[in-house]
PDB file of N, CA and C in Angstrom:
ATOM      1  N   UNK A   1     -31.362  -2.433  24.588  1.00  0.00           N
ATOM      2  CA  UNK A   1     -30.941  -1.145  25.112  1.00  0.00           C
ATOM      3  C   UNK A   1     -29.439  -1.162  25.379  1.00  0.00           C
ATOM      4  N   UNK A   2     -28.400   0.015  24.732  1.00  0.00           N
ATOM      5  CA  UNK A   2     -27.334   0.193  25.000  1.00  0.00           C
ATOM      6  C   UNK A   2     -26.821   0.081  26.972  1.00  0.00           C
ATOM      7  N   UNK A   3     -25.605  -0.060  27.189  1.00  0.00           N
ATOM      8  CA  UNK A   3     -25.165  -0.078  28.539  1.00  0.00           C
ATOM      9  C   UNK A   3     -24.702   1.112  28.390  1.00  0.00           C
ATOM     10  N   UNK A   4     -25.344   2.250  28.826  1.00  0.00           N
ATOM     11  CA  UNK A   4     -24.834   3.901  29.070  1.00  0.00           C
ATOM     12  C   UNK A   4     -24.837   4.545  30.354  1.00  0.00           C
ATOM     13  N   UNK A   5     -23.541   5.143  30.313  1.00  0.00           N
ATOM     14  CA  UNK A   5     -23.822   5.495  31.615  1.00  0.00           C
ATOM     15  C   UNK A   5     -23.652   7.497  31.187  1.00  0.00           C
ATOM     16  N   UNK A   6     -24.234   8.286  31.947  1.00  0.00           N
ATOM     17  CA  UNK A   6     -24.602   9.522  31.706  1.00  0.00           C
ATOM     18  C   UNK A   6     -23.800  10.100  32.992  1.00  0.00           C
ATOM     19  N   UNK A   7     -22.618   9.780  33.249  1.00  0.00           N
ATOM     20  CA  UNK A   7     -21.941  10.902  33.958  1.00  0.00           C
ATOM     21  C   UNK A   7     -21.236  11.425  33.173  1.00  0.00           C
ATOM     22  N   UNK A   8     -20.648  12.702  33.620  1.00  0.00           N
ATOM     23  CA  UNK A   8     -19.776  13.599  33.282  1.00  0.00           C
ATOM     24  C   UNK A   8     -18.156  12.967  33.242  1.00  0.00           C
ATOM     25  N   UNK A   9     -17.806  11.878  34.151  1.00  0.00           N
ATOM     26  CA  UNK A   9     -16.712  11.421  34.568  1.00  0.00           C
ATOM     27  C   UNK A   9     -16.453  10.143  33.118  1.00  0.00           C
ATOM     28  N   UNK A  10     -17.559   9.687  33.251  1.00  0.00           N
ATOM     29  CA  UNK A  10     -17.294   8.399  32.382  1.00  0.00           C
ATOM     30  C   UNK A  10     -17.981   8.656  30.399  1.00  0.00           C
ATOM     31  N   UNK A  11     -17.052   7.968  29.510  1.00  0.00           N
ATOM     32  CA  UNK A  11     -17.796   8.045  28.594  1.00  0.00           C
ATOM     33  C   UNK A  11     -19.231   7.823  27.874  1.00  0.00           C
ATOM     34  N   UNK A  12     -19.628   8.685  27.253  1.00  0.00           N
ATOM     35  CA  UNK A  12     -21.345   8.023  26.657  1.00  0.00           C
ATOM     36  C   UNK A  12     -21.645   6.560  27.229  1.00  0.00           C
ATOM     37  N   UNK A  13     -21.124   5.815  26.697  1.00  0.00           N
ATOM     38  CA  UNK A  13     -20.945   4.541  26.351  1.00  0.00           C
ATOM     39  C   UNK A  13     -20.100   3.588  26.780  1.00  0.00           C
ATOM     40  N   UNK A  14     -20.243   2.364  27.037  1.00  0.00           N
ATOM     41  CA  UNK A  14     -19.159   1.671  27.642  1.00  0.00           C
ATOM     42  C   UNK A  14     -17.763   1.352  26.058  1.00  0.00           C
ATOM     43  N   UNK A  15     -19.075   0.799  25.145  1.00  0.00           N
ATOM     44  CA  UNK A  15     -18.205   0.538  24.136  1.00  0.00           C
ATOM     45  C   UNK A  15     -17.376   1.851  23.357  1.00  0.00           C
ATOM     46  N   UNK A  16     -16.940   3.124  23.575  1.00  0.00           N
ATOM     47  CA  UNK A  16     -16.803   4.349  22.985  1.00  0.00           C
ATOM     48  C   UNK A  16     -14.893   4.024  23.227  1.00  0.00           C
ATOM     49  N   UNK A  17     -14.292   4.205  22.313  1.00  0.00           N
ATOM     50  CA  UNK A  17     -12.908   4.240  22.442  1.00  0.00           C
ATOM     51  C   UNK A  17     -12.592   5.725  22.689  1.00  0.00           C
ATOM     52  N   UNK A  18     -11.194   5.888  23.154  1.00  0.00           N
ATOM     53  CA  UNK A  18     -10.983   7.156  23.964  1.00  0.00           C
ATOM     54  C   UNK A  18     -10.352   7.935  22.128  1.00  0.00           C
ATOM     55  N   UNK A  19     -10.232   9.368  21.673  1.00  0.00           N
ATOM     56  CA  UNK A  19      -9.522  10.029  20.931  1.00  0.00           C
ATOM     57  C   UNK A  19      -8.325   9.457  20.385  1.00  0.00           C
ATOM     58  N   UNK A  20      -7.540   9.297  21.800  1.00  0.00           N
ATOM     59  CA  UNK A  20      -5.559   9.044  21.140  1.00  0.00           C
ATOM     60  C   UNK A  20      -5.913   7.906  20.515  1.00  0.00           C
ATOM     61  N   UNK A  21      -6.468   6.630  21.476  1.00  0.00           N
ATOM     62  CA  UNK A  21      -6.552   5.402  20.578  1.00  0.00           C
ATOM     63  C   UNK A  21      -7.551   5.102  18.904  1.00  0.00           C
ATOM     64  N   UNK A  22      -8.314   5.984  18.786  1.00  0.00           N
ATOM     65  CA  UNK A  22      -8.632   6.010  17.465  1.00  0.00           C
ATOM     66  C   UNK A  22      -7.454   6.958  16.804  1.00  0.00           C
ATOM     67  N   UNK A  23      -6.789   7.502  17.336  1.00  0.00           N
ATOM     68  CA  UNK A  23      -5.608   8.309  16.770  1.00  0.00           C
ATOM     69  C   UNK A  23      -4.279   8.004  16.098  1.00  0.00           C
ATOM     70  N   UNK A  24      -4.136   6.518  16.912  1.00  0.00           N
ATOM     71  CA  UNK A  24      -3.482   6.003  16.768  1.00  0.00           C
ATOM     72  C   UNK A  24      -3.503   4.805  15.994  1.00  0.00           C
ATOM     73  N   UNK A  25      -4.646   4.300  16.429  1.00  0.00           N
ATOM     74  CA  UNK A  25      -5.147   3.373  15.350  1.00  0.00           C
ATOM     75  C   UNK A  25      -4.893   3.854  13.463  1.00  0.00           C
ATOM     76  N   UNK A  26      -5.662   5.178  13.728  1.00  0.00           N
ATOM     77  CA  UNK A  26      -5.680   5.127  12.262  1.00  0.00           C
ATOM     78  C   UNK A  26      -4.374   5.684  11.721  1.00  0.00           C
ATOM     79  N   UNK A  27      -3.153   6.098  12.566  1.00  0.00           N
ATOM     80  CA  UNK A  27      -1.530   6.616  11.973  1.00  0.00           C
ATOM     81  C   UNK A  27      -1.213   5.075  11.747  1.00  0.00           C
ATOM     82  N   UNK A  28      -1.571   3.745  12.464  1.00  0.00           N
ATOM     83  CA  UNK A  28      -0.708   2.365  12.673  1.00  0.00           C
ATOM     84  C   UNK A  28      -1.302   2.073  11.007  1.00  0.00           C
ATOM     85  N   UNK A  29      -3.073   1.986  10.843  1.00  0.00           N
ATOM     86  CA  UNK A  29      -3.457   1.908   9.154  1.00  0.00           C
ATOM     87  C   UNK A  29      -2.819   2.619   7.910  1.00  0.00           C
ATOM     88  N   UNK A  30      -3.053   3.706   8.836  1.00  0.00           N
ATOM     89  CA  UNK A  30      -2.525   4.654   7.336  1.00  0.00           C
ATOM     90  C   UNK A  30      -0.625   4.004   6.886  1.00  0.00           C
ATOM     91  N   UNK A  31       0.047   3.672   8.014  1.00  0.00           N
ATOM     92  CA  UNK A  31       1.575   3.612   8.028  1.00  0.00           C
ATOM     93  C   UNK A  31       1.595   2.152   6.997  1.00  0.00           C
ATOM     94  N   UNK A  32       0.451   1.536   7.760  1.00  0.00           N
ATOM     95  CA  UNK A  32       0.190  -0.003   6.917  1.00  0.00           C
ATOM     96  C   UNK A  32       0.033   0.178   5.499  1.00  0.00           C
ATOM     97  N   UNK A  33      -0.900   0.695   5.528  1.00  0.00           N
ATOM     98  CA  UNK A  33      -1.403   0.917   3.789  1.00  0.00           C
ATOM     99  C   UNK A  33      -0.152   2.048   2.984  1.00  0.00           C
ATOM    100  N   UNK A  34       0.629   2.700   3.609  1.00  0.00           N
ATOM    101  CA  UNK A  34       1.721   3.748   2.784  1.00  0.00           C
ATOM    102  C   UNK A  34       2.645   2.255   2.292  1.00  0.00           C
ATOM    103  N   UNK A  35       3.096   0.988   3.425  1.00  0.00           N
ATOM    104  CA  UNK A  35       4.206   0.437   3.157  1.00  0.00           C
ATOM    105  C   UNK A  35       3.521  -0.332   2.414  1.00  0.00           C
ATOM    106  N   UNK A  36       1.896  -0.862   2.035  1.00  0.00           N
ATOM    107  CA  UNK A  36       2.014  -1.804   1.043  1.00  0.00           C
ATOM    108  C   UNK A  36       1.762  -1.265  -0.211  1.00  0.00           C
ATOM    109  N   UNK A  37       1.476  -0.152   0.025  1.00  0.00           N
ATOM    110  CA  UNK A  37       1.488   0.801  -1.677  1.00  0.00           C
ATOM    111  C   UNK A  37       2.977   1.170  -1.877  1.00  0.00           C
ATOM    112  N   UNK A  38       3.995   0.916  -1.031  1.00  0.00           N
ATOM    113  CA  UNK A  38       5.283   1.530  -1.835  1.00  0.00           C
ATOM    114  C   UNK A  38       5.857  -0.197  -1.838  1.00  0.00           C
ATOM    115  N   UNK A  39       5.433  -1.029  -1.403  1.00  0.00           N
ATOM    116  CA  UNK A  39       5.857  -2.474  -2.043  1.00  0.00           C
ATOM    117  C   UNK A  39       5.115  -2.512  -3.772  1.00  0.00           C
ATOM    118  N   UNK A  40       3.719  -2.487  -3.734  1.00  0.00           N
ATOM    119  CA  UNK A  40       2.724  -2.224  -4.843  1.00  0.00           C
ATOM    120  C   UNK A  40       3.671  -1.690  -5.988  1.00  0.00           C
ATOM    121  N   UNK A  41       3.934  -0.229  -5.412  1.00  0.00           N
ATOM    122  CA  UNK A  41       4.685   0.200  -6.812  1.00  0.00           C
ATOM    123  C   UNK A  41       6.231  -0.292  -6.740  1.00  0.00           C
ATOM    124  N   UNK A  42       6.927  -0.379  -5.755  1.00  0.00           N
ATOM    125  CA  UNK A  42       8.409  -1.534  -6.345  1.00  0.00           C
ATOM    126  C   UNK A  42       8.000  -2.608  -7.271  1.00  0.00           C
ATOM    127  N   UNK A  43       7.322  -3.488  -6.791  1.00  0.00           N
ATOM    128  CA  UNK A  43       6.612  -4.615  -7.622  1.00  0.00           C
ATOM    129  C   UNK A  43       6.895  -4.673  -8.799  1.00  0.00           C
ATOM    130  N   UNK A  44       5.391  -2.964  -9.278  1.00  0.00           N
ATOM    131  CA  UNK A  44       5.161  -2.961 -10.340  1.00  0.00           C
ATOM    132  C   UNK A  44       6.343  -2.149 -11.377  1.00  0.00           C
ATOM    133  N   UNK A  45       7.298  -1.855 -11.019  1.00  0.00           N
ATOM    134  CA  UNK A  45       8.293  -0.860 -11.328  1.00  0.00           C
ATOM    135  C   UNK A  45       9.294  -2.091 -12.066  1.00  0.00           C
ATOM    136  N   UNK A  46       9.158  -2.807 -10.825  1.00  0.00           N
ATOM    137  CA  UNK A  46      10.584  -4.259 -11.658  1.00  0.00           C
ATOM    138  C   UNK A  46       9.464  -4.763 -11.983  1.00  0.00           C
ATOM    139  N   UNK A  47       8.221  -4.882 -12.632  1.00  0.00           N
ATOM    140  CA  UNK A  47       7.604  -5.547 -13.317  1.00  0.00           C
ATOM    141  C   UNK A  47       7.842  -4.861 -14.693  1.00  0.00           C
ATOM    142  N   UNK A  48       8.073  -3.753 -14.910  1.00  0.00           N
ATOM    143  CA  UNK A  48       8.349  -2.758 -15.997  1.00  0.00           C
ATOM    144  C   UNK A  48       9.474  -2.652 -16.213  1.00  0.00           C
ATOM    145  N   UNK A  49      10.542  -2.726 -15.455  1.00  0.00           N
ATOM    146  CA  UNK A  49      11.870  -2.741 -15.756  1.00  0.00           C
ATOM    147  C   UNK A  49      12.046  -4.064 -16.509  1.00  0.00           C
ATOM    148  N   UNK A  50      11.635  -5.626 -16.806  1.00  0.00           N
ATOM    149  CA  UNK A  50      11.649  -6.698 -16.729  1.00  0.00           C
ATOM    150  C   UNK A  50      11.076  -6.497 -18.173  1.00  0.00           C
ATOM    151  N   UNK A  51       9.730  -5.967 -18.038  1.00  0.00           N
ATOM    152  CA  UNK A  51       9.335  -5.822 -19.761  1.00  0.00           C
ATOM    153  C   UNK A  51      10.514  -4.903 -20.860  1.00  0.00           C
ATOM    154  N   UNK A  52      10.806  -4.015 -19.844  1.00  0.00           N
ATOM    155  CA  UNK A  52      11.481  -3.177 -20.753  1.00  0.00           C
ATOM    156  C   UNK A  52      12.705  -3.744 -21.065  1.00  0.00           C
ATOM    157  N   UNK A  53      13.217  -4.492 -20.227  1.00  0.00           N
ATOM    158  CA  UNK A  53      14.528  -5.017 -21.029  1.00  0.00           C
ATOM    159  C   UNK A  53      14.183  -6.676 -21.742  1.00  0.00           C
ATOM    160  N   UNK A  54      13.086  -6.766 -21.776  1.00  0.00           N
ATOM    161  CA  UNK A  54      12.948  -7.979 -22.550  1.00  0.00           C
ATOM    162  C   UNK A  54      12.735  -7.462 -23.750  1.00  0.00           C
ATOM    163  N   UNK A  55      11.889  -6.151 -24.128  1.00  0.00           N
ATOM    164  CA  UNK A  55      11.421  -5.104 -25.065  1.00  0.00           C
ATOM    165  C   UNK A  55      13.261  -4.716 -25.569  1.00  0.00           C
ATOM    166  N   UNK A  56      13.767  -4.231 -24.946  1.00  0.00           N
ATOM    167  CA  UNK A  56      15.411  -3.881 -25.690  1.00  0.00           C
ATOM    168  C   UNK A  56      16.331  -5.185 -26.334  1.00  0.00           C
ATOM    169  N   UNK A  57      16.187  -6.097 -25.545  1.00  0.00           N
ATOM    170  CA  UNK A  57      16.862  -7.936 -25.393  1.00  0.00           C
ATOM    171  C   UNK A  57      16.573  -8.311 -26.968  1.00  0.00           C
ATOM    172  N   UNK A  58      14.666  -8.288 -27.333  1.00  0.00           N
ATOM    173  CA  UNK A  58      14.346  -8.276 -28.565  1.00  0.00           C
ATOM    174  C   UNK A  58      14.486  -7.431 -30.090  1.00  0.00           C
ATOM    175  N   UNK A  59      14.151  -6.029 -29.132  1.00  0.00           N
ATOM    176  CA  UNK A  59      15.008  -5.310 -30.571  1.00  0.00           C
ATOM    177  C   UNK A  59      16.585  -5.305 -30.895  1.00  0.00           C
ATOM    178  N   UNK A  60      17.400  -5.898 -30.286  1.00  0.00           N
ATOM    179  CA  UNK A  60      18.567  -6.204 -29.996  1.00  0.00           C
ATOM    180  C   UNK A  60      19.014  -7.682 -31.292  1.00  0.00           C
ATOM    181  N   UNK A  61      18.003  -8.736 -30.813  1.00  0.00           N
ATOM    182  CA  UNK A  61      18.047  -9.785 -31.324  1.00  0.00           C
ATOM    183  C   UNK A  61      17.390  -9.699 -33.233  1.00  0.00           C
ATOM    184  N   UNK A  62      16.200  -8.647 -32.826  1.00  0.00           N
ATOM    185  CA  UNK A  62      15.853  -8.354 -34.229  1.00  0.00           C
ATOM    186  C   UNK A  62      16.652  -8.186 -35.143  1.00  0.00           C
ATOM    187  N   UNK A  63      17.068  -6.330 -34.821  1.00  0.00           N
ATOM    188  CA  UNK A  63      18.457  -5.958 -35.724  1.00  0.00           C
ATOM    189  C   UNK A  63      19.698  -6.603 -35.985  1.00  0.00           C
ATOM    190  N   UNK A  64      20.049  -7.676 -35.305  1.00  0.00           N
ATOM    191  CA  UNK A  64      21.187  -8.609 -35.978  1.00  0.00           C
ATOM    192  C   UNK A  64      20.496  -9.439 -36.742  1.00  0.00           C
ATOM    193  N   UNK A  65      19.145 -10.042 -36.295  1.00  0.00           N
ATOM    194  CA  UNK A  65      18.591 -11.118 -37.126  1.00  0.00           C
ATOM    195  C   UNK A  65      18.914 -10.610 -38.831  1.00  0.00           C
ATOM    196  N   UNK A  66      18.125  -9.306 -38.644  1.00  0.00           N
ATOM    197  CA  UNK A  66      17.983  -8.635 -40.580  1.00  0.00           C
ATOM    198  C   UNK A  66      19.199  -8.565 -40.911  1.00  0.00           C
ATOM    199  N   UNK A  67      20.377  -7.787 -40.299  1.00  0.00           N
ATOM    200  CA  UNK A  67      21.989  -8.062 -40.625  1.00  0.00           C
ATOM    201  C   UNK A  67      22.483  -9.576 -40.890  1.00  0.00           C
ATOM    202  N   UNK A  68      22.445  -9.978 -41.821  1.00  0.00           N
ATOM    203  CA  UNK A  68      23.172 -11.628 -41.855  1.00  0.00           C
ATOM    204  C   UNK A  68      24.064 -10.868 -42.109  1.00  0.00           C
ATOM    205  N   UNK A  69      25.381 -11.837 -42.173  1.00  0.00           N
ATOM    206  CA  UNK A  69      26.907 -11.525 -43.005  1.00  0.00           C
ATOM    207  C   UNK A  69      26.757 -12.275 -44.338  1.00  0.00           C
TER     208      UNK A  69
END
């Protein structure tokens, strides 16, 4: 059996968190999860910048290759 208490003064429940603090809780998650999705996509951005100039580096190296003198 739960520990409840049924006044008007006190919550349902002993274990019941108050509004602000689930309020807050979930702005502190959400703030968490925005900064590791905008690390996520930096990451993956210089992970693409990195291909792409290895992708230019090579067609670079190509077109002189076929040019001999």
């Amino acid at each position: 059996m739960l520990a409840c208490e049924h006044d008007s003064e006190a919550f349902s429940c002993w274990g019941d968190i108050p509004p602000q603090k689930k309020q807050k809780r979930f702005h502190q998650k959400a703030k968490k999860a925005n900064e590791e999705l905008r690390w996520m996509v930096a990451e993956a951005t210089q992970r693409q910048r990195t291909k792409r100039a290895m992708w230019e580096e090579s067609k670079v190296v190509l077109l002189f290759a076929r040019i001999k003198p």
